[in-house]
Protein backbone atom coordinates (compact mmCIF):
# COMPACT_ATOMS: atom_id res chain seq x y z
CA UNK A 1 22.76 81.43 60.78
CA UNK A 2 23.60 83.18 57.92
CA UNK A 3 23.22 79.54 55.72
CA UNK A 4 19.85 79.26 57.03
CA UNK A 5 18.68 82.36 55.98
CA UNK A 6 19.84 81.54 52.76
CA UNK A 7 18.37 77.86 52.58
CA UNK A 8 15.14 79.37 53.73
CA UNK A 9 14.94 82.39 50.81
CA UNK A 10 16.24 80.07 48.18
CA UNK A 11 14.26 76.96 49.26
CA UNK A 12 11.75 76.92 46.66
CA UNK A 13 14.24 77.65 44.28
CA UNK A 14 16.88 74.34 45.45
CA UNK A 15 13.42 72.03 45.51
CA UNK A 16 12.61 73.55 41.58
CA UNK A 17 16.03 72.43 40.62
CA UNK A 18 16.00 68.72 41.96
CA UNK A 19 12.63 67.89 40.76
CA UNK A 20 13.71 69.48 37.18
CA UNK A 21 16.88 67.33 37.54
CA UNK A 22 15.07 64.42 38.50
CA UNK A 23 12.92 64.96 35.51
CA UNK A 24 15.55 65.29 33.54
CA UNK A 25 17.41 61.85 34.56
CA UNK A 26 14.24 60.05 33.63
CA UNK A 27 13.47 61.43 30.70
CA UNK A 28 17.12 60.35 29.47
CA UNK A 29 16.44 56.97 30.63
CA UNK A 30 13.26 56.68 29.33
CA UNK A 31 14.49 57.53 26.19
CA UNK A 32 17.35 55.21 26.34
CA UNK A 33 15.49 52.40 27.11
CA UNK A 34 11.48 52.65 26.44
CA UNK A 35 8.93 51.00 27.96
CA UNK A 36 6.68 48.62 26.02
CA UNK A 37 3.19 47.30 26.56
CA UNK A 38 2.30 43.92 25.17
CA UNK A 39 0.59 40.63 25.49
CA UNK A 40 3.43 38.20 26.67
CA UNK A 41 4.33 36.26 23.29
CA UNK A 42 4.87 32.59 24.71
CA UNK A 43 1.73 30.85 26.04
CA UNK A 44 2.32 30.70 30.32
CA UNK A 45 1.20 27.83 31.98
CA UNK A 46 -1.11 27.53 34.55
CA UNK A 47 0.22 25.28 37.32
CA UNK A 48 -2.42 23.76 40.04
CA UNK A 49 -0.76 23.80 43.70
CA UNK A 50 -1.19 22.42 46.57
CA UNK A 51 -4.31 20.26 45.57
CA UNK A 52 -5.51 17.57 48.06
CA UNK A 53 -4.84 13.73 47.76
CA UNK A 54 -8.44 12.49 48.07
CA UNK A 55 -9.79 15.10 45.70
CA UNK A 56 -9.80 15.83 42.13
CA UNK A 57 -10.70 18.93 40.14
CA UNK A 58 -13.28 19.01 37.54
CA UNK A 59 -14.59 21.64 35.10
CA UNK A 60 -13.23 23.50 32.35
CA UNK A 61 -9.90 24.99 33.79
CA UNK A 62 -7.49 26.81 31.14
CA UNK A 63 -4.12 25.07 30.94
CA UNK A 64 -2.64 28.83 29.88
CA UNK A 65 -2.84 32.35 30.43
CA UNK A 66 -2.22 35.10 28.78
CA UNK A 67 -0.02 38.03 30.82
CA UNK A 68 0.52 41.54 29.44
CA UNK A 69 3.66 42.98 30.68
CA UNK A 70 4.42 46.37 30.80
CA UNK A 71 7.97 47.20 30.89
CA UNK A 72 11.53 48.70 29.62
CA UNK A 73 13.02 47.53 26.29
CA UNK A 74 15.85 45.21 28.44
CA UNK A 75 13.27 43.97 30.79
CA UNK A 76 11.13 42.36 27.60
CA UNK A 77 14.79 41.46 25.54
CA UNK A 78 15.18 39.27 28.93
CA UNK A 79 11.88 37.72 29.13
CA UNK A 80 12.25 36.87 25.06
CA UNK A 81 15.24 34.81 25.80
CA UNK A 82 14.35 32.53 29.11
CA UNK A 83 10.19 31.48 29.47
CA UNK A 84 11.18 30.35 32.73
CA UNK A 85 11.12 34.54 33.79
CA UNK A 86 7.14 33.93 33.49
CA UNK A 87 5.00 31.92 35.81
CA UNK A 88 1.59 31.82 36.40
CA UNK A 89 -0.89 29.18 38.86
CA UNK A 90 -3.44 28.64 41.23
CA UNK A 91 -3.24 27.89 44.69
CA UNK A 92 -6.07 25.17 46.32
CA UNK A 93 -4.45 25.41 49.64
CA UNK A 94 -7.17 24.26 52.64
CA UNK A 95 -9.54 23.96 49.66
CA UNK A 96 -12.75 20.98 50.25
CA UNK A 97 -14.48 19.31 48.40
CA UNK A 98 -17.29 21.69 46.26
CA UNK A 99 -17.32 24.53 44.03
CA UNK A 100 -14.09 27.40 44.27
CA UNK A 101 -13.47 30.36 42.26
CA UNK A 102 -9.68 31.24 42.64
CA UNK A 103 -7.56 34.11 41.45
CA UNK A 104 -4.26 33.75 39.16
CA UNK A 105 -1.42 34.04 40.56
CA UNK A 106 1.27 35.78 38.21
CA UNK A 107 5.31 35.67 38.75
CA UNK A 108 7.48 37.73 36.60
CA UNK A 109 11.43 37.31 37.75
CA UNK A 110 12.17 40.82 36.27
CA UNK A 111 12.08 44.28 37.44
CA UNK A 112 10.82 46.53 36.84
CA UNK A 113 7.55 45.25 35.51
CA UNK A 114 3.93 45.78 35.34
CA UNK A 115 1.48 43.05 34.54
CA UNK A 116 -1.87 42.01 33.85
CA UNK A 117 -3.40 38.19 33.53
CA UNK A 118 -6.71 36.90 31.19
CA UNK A 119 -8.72 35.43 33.38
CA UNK A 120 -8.09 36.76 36.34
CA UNK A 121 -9.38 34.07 38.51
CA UNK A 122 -10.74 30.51 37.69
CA UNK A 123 -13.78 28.87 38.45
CA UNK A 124 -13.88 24.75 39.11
CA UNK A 125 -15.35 22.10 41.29
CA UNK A 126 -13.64 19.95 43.71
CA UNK A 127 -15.36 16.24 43.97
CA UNK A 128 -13.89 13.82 46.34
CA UNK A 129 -11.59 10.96 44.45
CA UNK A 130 -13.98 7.60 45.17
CA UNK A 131 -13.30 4.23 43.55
CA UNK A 132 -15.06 0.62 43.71
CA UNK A 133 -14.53 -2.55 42.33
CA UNK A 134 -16.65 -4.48 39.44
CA UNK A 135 -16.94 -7.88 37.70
CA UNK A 136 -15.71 -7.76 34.33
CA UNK A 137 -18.96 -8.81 31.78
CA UNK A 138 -17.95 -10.85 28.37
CA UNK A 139 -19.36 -10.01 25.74
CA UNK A 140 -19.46 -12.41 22.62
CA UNK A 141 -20.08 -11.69 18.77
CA UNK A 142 -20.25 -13.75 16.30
CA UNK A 143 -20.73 -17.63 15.28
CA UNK A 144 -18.51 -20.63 15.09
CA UNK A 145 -18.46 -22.80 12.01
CA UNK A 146 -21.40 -25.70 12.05
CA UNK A 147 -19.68 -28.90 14.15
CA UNK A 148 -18.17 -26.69 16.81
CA UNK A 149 -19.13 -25.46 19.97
CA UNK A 150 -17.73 -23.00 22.56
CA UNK A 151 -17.30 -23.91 26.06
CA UNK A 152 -17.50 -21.89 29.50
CA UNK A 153 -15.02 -18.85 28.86
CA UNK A 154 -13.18 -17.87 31.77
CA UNK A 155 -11.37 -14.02 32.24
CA UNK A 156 -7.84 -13.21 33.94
CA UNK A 157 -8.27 -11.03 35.99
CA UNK A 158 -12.44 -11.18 36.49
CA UNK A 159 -12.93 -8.10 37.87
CA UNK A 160 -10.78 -4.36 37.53
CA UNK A 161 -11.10 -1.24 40.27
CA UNK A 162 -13.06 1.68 38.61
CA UNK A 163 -11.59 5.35 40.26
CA UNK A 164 -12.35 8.76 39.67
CA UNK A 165 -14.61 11.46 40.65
CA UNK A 166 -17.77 10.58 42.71
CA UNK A 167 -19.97 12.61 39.94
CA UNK A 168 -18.42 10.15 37.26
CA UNK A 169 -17.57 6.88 39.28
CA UNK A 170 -20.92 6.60 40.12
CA UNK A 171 -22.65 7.13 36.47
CA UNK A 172 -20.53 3.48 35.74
CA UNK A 173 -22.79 0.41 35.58
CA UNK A 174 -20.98 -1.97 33.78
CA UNK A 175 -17.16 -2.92 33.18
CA UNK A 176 -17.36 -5.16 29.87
CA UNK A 177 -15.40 -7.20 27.35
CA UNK A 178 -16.03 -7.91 23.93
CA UNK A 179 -14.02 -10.37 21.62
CA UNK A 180 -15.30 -12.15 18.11
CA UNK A 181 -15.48 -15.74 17.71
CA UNK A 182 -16.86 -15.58 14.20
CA UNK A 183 -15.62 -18.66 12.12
CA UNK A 184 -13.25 -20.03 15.43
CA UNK A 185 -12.56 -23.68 14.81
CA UNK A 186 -10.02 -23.75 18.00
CA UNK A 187 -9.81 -22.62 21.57
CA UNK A 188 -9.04 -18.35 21.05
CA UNK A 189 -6.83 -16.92 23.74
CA UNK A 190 -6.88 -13.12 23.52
CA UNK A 191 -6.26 -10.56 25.32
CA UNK A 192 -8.86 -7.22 25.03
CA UNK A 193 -9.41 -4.06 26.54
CA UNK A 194 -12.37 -3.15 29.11
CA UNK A 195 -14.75 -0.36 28.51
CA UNK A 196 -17.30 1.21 31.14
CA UNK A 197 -20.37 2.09 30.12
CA UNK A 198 -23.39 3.55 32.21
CA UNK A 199 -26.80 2.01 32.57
CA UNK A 200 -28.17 3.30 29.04
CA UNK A 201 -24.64 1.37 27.24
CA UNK A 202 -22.93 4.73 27.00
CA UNK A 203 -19.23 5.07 27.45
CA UNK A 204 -18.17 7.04 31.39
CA UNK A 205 -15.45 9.40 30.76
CA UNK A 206 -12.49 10.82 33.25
CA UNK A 207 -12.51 7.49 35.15
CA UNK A 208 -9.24 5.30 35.40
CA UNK A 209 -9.61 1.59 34.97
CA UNK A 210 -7.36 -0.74 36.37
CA UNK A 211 -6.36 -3.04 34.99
CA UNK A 212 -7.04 -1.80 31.59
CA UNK A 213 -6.86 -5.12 29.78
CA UNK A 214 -8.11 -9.07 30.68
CA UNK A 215 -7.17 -11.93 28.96
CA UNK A 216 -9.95 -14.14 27.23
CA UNK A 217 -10.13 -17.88 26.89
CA UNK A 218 -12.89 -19.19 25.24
CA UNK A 219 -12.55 -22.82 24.53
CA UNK A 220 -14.30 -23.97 21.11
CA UNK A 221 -14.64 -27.74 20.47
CA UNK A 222 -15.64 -29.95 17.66
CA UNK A 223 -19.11 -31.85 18.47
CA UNK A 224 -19.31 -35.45 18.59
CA UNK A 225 -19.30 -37.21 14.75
CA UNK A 226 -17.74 -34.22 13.26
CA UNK A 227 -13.92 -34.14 11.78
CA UNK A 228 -11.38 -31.53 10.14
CA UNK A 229 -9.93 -33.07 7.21
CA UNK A 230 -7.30 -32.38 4.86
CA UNK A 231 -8.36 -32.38 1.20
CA UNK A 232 -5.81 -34.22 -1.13
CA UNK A 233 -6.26 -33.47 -4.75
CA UNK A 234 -6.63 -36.27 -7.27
CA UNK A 235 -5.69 -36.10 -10.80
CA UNK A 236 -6.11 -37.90 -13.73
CA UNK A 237 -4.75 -37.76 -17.68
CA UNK A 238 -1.57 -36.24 -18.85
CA UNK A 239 -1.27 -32.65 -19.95
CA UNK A 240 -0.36 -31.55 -23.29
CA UNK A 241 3.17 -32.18 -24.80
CA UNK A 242 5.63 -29.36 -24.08
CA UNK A 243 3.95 -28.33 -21.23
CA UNK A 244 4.59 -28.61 -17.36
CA UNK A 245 1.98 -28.51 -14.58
CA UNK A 246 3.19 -25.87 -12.32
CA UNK A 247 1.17 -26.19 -9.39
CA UNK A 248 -2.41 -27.55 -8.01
CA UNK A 249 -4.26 -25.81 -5.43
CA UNK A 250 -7.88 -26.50 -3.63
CA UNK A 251 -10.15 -24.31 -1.35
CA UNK A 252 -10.87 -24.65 1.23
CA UNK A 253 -7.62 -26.45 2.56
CA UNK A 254 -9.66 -28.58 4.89
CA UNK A 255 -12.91 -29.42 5.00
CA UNK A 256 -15.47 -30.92 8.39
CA UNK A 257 -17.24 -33.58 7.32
CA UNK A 258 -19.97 -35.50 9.92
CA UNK A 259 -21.53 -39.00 10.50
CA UNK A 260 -24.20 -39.85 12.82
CA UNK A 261 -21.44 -42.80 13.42
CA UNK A 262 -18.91 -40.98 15.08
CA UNK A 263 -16.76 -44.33 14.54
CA UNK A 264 -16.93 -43.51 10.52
CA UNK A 265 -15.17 -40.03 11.06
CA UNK A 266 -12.77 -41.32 13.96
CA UNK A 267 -11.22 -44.18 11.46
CA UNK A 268 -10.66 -41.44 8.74
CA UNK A 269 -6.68 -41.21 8.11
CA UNK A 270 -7.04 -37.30 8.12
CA UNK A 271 -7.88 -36.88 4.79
CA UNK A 272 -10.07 -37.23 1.68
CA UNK A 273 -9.63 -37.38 -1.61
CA UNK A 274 -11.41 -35.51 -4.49
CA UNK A 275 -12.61 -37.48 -7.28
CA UNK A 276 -10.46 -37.21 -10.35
CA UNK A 277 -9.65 -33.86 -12.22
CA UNK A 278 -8.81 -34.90 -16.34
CA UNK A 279 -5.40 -32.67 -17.21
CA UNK A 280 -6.00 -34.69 -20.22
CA UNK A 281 -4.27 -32.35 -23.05
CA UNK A 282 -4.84 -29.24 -20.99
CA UNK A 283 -2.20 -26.22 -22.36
CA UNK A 284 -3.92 -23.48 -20.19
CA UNK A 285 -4.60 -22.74 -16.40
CA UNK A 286 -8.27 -24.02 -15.10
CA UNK A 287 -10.35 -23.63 -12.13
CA UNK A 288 -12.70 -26.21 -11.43
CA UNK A 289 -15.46 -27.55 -8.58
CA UNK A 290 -14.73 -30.84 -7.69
CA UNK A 291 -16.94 -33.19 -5.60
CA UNK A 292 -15.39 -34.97 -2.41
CA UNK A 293 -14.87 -39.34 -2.69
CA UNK A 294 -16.24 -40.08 0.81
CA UNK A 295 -17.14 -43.24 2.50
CA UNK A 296 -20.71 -44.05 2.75
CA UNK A 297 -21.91 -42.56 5.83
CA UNK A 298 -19.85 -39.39 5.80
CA UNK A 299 -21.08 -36.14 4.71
CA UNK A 300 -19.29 -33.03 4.07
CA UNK A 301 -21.17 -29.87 6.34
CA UNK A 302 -21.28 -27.17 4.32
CA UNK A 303 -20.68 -27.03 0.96
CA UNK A 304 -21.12 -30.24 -1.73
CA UNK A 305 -17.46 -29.59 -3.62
CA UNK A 306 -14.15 -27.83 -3.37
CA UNK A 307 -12.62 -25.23 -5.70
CA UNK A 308 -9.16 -26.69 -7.93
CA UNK A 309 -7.31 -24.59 -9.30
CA UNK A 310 -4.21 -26.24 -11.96
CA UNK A 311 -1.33 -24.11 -13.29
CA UNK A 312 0.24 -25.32 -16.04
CA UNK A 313 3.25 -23.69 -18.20
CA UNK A 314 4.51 -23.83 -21.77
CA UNK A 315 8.14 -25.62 -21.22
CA UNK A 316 11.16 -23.06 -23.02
CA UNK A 317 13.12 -24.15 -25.66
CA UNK A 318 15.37 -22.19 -28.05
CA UNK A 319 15.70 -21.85 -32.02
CA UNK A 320 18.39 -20.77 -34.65
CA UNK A 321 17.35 -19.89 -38.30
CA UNK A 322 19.28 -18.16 -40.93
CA UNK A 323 17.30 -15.45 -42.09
CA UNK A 324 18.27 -13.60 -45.11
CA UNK A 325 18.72 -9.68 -44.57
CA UNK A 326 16.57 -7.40 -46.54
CA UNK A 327 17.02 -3.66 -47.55
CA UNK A 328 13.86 -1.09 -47.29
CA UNK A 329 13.48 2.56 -47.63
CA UNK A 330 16.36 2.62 -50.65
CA UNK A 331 15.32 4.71 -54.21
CA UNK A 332 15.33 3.36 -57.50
CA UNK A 333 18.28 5.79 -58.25
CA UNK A 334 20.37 3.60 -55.43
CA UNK A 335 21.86 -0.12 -55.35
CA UNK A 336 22.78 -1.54 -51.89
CA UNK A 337 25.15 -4.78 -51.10
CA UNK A 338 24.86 -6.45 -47.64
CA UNK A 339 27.43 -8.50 -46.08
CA UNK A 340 27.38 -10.68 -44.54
CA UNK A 341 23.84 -11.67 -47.06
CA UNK A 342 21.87 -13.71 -43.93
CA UNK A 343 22.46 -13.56 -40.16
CA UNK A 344 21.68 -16.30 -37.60
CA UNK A 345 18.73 -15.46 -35.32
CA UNK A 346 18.46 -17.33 -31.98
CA UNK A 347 14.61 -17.39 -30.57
CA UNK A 348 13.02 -18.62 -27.26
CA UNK A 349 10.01 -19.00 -26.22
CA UNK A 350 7.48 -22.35 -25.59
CA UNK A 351 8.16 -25.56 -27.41
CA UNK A 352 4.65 -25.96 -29.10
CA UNK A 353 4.78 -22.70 -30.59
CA UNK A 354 8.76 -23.38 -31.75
CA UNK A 355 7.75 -26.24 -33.36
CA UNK A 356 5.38 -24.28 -35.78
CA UNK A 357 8.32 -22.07 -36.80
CA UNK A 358 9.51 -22.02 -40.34
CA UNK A 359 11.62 -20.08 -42.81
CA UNK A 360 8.71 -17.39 -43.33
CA UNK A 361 7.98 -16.60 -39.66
CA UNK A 362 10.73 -14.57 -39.77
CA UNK A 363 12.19 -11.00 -41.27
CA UNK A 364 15.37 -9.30 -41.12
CA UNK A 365 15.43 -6.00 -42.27
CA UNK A 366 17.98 -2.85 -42.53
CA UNK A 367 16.44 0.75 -43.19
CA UNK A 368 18.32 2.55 -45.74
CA UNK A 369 15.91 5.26 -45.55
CA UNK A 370 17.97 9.25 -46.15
CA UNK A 371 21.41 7.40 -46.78
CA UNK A 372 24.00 8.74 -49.05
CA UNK A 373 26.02 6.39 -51.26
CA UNK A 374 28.72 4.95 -48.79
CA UNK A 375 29.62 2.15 -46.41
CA UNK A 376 27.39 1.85 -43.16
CA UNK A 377 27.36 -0.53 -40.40
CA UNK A 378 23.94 -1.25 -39.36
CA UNK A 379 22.24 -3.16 -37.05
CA UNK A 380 19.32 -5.80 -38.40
CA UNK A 381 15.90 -6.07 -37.06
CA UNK A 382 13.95 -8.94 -36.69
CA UNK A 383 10.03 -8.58 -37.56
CA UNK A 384 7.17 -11.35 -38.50
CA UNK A 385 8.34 -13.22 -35.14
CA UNK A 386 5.19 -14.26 -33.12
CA UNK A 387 3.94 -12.52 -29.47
CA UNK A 388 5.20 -16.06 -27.23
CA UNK A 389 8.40 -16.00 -29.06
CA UNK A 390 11.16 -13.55 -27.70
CA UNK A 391 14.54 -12.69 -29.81
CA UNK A 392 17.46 -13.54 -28.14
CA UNK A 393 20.20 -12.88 -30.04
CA UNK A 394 21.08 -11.86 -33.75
CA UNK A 395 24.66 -13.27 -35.16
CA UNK A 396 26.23 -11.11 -36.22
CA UNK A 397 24.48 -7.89 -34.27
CA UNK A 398 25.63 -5.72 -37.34
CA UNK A 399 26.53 -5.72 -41.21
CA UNK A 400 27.77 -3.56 -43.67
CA UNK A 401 25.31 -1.94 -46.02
CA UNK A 402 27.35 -0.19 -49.23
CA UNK A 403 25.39 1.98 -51.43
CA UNK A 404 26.03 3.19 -54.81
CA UNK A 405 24.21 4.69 -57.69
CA UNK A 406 21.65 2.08 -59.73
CA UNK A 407 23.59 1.68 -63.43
CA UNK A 408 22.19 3.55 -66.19
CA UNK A 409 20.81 1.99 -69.03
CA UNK A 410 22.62 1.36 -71.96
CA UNK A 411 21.07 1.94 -75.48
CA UNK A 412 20.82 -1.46 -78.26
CA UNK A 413 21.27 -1.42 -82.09
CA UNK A 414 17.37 -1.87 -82.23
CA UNK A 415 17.18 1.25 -80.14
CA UNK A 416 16.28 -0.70 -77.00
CA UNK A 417 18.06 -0.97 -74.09
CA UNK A 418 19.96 -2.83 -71.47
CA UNK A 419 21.23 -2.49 -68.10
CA UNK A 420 23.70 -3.88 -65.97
CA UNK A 421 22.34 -5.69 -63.23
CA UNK A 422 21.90 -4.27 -60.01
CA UNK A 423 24.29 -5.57 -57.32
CA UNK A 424 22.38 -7.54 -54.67
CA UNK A 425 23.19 -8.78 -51.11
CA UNK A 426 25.94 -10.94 -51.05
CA UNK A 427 24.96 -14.36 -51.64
CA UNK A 428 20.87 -13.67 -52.20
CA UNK A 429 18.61 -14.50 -55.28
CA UNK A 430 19.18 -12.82 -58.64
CA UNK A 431 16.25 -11.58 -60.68
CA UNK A 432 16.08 -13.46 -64.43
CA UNK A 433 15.16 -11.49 -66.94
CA UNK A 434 11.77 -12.87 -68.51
CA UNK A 435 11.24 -13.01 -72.00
């Protein structure tokens, strides 16, 4: 009894000291671990459940959400590491066909959390899936060549199965085909997609076609008294010594050519000939029109002549010439001797322009230009040699240059003067003194 009296006075007191306690606890916790409110930073997506079989939804439904969390430090260092914490969807359980407004439906797998979703709920219609079947229309652009004609195209499969919504099935009016015949001299097997378009020619959306694709064969024929032919290039004349034709071409390759005689065209081997090009002396590339030799009674449809075009190249040959070196860019106060005096020079290039070659078409040369008296070993260059004509090689590739002071000049009993020659390159011209 005693204890009760004692709970009872001190009641108030015992009740103070657990909530403070309790208080207490939290506050440590709270501070060990905060809570933070933010918007969840991974996009959540928004799952569709339970929809029906035979119906489809339509309107502008968000693929993601956005979900603010509210919750301790660890909870959001958890939901940072595995997405798969954070769900979110809608639920069209025993949902018909016709407009719905739904809320989200938010799953965290954490605790403990609080949460929040933008939008709350989503709006959206719910048509009944419908489908029905159409024949496929061909539609053809374009023109074959004159002579030909197209025949009866036929499609594989002819018709496709158009599905969707009711709203957007039924806006479809046409499933079509389109392929391009435009200058088709043979039978064109393709294979091309189908569109469906709506009774003004515009394009229906969110419908599924199937099949998506048909193959096409349109069969294009030659008429009666027309031909393809090969054109066969006839030349006449030879081309200009030293030089080699390198090729002969014609456009078009082949050519239709017509008779009222159908006879005349059927007896052609499969070919014609163009009346004579003259290579006579040609040294350069030309492009000529040429006019067709065809037997009398057969026209060519189209144009009156065919483009040649002949090639023709400069044949290579090779040169050696012994080309004496010279010295540039010495002063008067400095003498230079070259050995070896002349190096060989080996050339290439076309045989017309080799055979105009002489002496004087070439220049070897050594820049002496800043040296100090000594022996160098310098390489020659070879100037003067024309644009077709390329160096190949220069025998030997170097050659010593030595340099030494110019002799003074030496005083005479009439109080002229002489000198002693200059030294020259080994083997060159010396100067004679004139009188």
């Amino acid at each position: 009894m005693a204890l009760l009296r004692w709970l009872s006075r001190n009641f108030g007191t015992l009740l103070l000291a657990f909530i403070l306690a309790i208080v207490v606890w939290v506050s440590a916790v709270v501070q060990a671990d905060p809570n933070r409110k933010q918007v969840y930073p991974r996009a959540v997506p928004l799952d569709v459940i339970n929809l029906a079989s035979d119906l489809q939804l339509t309107g502008n439904v968000p693929t993601q959400v956005r979900v603010t969390i509210d919750a301790p430090q660890s909870i959001w260092t958890q939901l940072n590491n595995n997405s798969n914490l954070v769900k979110a969807w809608i639920d069209l359980s025993g949902l018909g066909a016709g407009d719905h407004n739904v809320p989200v439906k938010v799953q965290i797998d954490a605790s403990p959390v609080r949460w929040s979703v933008e939008p709350q709920t989503v709006s959206f219609t719910l048509e009944p899936l419908i489908s029905k079947k159409l024949p496929v229309q061909l539609t053809i652009n374009g023109e074959t060549p004159v002579g030909y004609k197209r025949g009866t195209p036929t499609l594989s499969p002819d018709t496709v199965t158009i599905s969707g919504p009711e709203s957007q099935v039924s806006k479809v009016a046409q499933a079509r085909a389109i392929i391009d015949i435009s200058g088709a001299r043979e039978t064109k097997k393709v294979t091309v997609s189908v569109d469906v378009v709506d009774s003004n020619g515009d394009p229906v959306s969110d419908v599924t076609v199937n099949p998506k694709v048909v193959t096409v064969n349109q069969p294009i024929n030659l008429e009666g008294g027309y031909k393809d032919v090969v054109v066969k290039v006839v030349t006449s004349g030879k081309i200009a010594n030293g030089y080699r034709l390198t090729n002969i071409s014609v456009s078009p390759l082949t050519v239709t050519v017509f008779s009222a005689n159908p006879n005349l065209v059927n007896e052609l081997p499969g070919y014609v000939e163009t009346m004579p090009v003259d290579l006579s002396g040609l040294s350069e590339d030309i492009e000529v029109r040429v006019a067709l030799n065809l037997p009398q009674g057969i026209d060519l449809v189209g144009g009156q002549s065919v483009l040649v075009q002949v090639s023709v190249a400069a044949i290579e040959g090779s040169l050696t010439e012994s080309i004496p070196v010279e010295q540039i860019g010495l002063p008067p106060d400095l003498q230079a001797q070259i050995s070896p005096a002349t190096v060989d020079v080996v050339v290439s290039g076309p045989l017309p322009v080799l055979d105009t070659l002489s002496l004087a078409s070439f220049r070897a040369v050594v820049d002496l230009t800043g040296l100090e008296p000594g022996s160098y070993q310098l390489s020659p260059e070879v100037d003067l040699v024309p644009d077709q004509v390329q160096v190949q090689t220069i025998l030997p590739e170097s050659v010593e240059v030595t340099i030494s002071p110019a002799p003074t000049a030496t005083p005479t009993a009439e109080g002229g003067a002489t000198s002693t020659p200059a030294s020259t390159a080994t083997g060159g011209p010396t100067a004679t003194p004139q009188p």
